[in-house]
PDB file of N, CA and C in Angstrom:
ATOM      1  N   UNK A   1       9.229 -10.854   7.070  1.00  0.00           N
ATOM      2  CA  UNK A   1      10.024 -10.096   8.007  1.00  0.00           C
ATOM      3  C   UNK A   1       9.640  -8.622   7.889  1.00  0.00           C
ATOM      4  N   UNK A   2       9.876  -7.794   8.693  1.00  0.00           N
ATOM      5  CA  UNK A   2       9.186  -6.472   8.752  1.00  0.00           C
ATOM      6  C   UNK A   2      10.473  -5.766   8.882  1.00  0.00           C
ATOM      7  N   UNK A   3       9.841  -4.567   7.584  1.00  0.00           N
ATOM      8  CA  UNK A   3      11.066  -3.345   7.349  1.00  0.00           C
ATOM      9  C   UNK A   3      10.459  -2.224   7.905  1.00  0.00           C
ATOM     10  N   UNK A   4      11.354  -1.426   8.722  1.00  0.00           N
ATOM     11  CA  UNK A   4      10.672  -0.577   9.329  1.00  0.00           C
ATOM     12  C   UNK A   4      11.019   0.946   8.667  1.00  0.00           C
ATOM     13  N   UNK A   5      10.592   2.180   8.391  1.00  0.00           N
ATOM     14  CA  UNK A   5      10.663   3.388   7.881  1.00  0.00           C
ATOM     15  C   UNK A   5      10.133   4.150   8.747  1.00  0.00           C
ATOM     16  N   UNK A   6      11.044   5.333   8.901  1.00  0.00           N
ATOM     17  CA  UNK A   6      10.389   6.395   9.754  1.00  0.00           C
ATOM     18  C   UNK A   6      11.002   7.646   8.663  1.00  0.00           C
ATOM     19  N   UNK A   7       9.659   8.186   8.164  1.00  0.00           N
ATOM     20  CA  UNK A   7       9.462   9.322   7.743  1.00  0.00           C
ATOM     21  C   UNK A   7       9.018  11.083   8.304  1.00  0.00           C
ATOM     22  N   UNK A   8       8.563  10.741   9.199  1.00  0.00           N
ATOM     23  CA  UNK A   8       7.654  12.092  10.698  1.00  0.00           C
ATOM     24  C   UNK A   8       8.983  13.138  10.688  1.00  0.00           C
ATOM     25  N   UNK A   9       9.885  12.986  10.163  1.00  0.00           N
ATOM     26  CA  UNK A   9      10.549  14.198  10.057  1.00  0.00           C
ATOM     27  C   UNK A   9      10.594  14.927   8.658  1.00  0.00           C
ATOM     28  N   UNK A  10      10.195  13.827   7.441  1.00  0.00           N
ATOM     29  CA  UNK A  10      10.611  14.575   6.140  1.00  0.00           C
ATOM     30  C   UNK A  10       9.024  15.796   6.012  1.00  0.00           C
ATOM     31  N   UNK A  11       9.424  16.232   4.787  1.00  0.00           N
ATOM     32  CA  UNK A  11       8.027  16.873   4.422  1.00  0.00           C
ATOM     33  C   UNK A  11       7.788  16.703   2.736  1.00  0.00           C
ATOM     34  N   UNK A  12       6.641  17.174   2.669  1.00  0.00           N
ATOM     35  CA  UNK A  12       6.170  16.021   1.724  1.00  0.00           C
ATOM     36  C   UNK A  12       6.659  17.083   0.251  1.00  0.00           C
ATOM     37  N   UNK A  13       6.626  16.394  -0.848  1.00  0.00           N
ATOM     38  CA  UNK A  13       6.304  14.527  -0.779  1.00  0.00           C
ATOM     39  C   UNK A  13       7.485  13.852  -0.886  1.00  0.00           C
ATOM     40  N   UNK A  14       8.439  13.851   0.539  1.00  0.00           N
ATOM     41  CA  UNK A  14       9.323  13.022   0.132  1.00  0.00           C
ATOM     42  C   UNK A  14       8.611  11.846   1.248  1.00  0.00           C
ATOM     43  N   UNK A  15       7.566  11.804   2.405  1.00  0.00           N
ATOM     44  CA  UNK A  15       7.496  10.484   2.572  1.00  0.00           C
ATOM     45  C   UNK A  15       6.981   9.294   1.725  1.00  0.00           C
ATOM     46  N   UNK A  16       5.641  10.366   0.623  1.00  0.00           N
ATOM     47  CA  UNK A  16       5.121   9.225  -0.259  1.00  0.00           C
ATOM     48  C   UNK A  16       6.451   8.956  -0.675  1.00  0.00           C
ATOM     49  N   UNK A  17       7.404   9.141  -1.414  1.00  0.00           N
ATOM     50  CA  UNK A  17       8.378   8.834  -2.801  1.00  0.00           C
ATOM     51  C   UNK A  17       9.665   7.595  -1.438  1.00  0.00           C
ATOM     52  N   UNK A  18       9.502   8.169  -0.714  1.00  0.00           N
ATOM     53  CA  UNK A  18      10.060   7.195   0.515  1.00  0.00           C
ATOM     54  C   UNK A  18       9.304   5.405   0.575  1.00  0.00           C
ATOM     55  N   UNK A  19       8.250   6.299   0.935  1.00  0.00           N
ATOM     56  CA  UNK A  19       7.421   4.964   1.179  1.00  0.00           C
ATOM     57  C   UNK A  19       7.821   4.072  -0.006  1.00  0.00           C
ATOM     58  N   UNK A  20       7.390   4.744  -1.422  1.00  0.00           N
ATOM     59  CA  UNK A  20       7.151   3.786  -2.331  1.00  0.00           C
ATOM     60  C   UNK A  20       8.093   3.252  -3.140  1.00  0.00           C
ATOM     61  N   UNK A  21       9.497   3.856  -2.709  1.00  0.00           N
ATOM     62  CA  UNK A  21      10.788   3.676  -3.130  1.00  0.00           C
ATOM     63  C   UNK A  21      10.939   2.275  -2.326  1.00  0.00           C
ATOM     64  N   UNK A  22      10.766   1.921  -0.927  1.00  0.00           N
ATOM     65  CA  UNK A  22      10.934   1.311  -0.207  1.00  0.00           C
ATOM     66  C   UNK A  22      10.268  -0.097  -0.493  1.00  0.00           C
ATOM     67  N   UNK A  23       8.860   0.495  -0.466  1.00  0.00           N
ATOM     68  CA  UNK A  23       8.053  -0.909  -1.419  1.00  0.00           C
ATOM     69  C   UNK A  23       8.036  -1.633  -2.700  1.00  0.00           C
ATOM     70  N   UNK A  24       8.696  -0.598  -3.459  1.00  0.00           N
ATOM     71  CA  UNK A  24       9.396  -1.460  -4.565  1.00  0.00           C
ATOM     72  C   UNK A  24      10.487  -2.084  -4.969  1.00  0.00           C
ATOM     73  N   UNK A  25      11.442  -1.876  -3.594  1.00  0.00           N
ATOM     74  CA  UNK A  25      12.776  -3.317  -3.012  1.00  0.00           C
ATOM     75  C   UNK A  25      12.239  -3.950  -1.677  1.00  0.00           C
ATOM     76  N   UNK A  26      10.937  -3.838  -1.724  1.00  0.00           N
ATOM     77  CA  UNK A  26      10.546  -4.554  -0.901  1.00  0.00           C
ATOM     78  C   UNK A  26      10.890  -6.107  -0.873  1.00  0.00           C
ATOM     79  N   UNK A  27      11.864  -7.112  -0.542  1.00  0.00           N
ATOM     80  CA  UNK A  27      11.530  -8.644  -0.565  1.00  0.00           C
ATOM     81  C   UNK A  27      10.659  -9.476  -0.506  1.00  0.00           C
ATOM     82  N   UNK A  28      10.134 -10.382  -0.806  1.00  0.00           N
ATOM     83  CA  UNK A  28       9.139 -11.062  -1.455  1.00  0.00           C
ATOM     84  C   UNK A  28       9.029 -11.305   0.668  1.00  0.00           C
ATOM     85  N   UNK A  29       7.138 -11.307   0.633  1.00  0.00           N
ATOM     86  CA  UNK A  29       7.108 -12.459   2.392  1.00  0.00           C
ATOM     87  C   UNK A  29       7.526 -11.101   3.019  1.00  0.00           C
ATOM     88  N   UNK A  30       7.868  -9.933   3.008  1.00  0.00           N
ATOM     89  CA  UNK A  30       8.179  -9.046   3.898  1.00  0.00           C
ATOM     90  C   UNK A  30       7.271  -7.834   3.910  1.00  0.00           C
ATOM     91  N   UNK A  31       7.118  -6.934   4.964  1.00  0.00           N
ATOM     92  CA  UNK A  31       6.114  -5.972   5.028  1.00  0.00           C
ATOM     93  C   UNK A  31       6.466  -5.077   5.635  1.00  0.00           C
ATOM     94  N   UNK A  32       5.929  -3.521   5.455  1.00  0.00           N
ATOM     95  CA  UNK A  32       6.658  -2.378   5.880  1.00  0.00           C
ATOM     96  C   UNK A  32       5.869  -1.929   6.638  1.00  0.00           C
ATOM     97  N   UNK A  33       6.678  -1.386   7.791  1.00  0.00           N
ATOM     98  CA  UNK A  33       5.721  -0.451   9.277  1.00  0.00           C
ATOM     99  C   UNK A  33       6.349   0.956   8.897  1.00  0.00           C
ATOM    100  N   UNK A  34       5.721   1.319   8.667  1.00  0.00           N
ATOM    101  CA  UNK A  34       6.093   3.157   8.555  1.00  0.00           C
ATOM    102  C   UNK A  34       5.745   3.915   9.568  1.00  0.00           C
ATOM    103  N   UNK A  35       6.395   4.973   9.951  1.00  0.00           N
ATOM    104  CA  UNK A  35       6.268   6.126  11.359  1.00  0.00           C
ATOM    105  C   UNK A  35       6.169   7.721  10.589  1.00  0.00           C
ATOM    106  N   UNK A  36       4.845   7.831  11.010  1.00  0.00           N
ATOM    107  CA  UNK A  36       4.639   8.758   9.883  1.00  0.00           C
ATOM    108  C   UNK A  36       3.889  10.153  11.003  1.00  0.00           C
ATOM    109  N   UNK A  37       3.905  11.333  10.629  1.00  0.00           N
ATOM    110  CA  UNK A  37       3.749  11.970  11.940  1.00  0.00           C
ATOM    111  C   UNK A  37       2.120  12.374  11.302  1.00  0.00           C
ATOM    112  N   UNK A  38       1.694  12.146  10.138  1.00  0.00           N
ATOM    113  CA  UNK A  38       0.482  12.204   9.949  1.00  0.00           C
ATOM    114  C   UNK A  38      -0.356  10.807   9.083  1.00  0.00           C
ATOM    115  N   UNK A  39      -1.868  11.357   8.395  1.00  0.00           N
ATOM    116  CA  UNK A  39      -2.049   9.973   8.085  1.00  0.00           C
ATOM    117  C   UNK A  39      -2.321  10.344   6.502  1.00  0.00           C
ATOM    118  N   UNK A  40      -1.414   9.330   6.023  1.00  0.00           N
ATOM    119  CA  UNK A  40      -0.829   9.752   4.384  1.00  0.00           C
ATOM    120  C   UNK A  40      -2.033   9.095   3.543  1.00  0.00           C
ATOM    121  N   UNK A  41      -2.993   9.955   3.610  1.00  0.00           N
ATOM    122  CA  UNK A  41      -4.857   9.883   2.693  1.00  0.00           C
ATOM    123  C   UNK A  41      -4.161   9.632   1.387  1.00  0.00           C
ATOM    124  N   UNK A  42      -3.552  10.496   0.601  1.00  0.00           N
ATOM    125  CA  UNK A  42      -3.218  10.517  -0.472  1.00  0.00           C
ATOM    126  C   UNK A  42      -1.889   9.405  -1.266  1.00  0.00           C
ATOM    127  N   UNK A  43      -2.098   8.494   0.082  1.00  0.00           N
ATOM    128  CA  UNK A  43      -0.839   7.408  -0.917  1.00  0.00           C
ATOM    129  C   UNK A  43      -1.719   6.445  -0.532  1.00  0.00           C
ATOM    130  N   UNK A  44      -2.999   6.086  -0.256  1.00  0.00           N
ATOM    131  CA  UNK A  44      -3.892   5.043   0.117  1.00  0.00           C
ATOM    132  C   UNK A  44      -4.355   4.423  -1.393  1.00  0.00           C
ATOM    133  N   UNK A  45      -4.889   5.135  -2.080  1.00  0.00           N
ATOM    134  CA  UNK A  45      -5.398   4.938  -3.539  1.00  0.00           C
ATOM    135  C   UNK A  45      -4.207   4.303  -4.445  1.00  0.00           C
ATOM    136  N   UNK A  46      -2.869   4.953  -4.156  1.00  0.00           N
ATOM    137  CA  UNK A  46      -1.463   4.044  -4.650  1.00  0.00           C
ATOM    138  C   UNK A  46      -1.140   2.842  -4.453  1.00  0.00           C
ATOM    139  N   UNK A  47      -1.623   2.761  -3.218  1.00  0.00           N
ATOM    140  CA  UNK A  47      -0.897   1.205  -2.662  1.00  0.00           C
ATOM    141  C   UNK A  47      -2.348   0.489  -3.132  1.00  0.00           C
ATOM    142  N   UNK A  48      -3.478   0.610  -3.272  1.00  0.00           N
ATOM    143  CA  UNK A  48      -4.672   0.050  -3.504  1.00  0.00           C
ATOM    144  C   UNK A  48      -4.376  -0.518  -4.958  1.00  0.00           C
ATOM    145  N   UNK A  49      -3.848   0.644  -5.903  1.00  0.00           N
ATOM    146  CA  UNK A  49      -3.470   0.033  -7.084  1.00  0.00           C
ATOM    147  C   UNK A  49      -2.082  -0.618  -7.603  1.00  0.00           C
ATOM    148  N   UNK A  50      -1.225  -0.569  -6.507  1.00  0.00           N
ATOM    149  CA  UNK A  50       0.037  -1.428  -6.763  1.00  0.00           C
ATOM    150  C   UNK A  50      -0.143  -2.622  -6.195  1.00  0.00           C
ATOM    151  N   UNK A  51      -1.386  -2.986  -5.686  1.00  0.00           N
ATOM    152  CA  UNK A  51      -2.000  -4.553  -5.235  1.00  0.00           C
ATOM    153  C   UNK A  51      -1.287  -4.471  -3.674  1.00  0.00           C
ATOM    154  N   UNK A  52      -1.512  -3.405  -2.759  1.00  0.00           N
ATOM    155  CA  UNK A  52      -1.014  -3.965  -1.308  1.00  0.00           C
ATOM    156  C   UNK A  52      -2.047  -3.349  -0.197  1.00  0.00           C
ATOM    157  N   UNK A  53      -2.219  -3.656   0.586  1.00  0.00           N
ATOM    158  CA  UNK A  53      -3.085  -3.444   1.893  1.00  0.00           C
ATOM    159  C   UNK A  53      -2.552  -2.645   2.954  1.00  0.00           C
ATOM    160  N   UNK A  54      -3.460  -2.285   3.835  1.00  0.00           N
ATOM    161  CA  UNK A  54      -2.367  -1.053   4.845  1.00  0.00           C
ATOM    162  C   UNK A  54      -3.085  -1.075   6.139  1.00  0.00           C
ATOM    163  N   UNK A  55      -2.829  -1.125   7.571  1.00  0.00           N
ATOM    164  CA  UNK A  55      -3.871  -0.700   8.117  1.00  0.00           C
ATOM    165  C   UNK A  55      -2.765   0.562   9.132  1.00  0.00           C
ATOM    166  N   UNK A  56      -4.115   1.774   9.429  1.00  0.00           N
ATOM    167  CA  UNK A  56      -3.459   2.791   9.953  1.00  0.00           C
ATOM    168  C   UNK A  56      -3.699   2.764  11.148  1.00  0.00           C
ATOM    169  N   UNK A  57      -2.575   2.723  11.964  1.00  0.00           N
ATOM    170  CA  UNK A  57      -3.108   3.612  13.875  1.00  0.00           C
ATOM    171  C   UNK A  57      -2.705   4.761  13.928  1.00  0.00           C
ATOM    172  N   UNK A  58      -3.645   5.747  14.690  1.00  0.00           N
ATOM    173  CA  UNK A  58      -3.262   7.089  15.346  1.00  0.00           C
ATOM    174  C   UNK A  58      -2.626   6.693  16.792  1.00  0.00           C
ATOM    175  N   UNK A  59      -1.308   6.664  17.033  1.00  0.00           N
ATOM    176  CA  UNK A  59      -1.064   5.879  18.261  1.00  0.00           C
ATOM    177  C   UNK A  59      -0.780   7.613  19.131  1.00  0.00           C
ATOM    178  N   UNK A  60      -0.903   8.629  18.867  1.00  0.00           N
ATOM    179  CA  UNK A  60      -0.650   9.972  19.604  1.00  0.00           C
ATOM    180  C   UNK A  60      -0.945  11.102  18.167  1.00  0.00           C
ATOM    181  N   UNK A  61      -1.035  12.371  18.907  1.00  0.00           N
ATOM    182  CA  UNK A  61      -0.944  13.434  18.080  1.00  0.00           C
ATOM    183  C   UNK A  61       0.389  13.664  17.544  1.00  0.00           C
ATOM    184  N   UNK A  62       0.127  13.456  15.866  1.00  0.00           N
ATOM    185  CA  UNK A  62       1.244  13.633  14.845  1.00  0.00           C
ATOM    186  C   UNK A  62       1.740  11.983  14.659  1.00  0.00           C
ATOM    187  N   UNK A  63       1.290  10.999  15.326  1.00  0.00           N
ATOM    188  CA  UNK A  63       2.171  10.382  15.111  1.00  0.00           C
ATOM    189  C   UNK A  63       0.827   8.741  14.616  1.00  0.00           C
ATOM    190  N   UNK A  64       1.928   8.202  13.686  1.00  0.00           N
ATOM    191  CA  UNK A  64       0.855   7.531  13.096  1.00  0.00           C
ATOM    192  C   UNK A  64       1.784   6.063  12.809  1.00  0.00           C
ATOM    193  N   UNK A  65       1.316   5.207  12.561  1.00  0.00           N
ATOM    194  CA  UNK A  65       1.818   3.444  12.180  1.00  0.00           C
ATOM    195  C   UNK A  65       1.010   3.195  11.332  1.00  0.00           C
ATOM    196  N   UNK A  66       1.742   2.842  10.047  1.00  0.00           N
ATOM    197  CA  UNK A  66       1.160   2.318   9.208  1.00  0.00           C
ATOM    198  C   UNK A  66       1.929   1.178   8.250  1.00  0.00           C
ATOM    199  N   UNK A  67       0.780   0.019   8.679  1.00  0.00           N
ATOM    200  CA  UNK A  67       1.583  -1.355   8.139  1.00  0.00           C
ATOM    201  C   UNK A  67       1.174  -1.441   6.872  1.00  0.00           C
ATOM    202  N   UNK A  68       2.135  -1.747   5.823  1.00  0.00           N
ATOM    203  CA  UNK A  68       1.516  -2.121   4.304  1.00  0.00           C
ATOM    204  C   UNK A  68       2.198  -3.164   4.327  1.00  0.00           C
ATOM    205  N   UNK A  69       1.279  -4.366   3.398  1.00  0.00           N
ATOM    206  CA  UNK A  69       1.731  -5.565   2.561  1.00  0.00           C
ATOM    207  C   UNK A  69       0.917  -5.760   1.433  1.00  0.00           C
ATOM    208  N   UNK A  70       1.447  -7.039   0.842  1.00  0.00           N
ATOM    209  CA  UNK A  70       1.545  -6.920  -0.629  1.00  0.00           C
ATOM    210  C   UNK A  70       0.058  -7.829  -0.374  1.00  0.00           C
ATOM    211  N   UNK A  71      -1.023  -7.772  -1.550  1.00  0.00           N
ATOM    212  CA  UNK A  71      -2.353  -8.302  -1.163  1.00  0.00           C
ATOM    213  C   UNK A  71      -2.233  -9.690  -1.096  1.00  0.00           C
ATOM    214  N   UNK A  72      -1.518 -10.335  -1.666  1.00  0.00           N
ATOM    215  CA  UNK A  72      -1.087 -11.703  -1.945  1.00  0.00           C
ATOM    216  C   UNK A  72      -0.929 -11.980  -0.355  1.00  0.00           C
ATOM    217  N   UNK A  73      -0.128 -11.934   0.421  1.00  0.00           N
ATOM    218  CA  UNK A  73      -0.477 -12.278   1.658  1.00  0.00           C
ATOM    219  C   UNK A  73      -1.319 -12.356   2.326  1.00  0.00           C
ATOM    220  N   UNK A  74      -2.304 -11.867   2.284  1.00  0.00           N
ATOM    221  CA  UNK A  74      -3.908 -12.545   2.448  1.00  0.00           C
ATOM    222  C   UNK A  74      -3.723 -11.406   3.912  1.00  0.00           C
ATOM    223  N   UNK A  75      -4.597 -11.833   5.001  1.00  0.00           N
ATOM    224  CA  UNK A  75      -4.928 -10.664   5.950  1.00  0.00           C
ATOM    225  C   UNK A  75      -3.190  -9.894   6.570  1.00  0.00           C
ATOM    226  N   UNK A  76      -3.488  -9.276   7.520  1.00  0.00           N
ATOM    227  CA  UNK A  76      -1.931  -8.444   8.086  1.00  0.00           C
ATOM    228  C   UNK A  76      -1.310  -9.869   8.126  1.00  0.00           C
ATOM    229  N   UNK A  77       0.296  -9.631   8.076  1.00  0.00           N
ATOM    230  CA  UNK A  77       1.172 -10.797   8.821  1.00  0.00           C
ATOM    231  C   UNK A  77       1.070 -10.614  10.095  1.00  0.00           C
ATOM    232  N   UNK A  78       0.651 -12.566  10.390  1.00  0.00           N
ATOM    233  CA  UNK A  78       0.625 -12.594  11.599  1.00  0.00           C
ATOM    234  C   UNK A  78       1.920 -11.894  12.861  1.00  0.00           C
ATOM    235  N   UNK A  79       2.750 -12.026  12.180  1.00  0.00           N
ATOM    236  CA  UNK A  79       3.928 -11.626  13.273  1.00  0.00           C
ATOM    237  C   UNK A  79       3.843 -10.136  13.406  1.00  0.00           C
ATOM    238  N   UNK A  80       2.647  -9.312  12.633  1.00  0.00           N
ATOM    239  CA  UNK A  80       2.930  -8.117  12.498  1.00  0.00           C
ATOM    240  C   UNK A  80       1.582  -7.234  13.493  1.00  0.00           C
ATOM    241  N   UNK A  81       0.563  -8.718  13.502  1.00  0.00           N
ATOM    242  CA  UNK A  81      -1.011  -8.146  14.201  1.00  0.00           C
ATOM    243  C   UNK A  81      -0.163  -7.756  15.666  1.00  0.00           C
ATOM    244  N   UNK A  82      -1.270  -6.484  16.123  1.00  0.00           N
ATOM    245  CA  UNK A  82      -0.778  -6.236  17.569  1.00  0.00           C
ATOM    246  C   UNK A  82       0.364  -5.678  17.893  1.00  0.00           C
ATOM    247  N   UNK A  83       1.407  -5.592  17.081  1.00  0.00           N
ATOM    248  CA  UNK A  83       2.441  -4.820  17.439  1.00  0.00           C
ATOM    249  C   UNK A  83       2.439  -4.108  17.769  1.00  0.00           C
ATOM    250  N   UNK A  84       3.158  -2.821  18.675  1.00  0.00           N
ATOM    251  CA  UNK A  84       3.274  -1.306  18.584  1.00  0.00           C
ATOM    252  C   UNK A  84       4.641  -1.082  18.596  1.00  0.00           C
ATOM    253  N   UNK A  85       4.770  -0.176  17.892  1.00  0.00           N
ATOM    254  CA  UNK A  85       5.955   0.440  17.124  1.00  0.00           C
ATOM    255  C   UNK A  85       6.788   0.706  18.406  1.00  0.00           C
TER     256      UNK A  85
END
């Protein structure tokens, strides 16, 4: 099931500590879409080593989607490919 977070208003670093607050009550089988008004380079290497995957869209200027799940789920969740926020 997909948890959704919108951060594009905080400033940093409270979206990383957001994000990763979020992913660690994350529920097992569930995956997070984040709304982020830029593209968070520096929490990519985090989630790489807490074992989860991410893929980013630039869907406008400032504004960004970014899906993370846990690697164990193998490619994006299907219910999650193609979406737009």
């Amino acid at each position: 099931m997909e948890q959704r977070l919108d951060v594009s208003a905080l400033q940093p670093p409270e979206p990383m500590e957001q994000i990763l607050d979020r992913l660690a009550d994350l529920p097992q089988g569930d995956w997070l879409r984040v709304r982020h008004r830029r593209e968070p380079l520096p929490l990519y290497p985090m989630l790489h080593d807490l074992d989860y995957s991410w893929r980013t869209r630039q869907l406008g200027p400032e504004q960004y989607d970014i899906l993370i799940w846990p690697q164990a789920m193998g490619p994006a969740p299907a219910d999650a490919a193609g979406t737009d926020s």
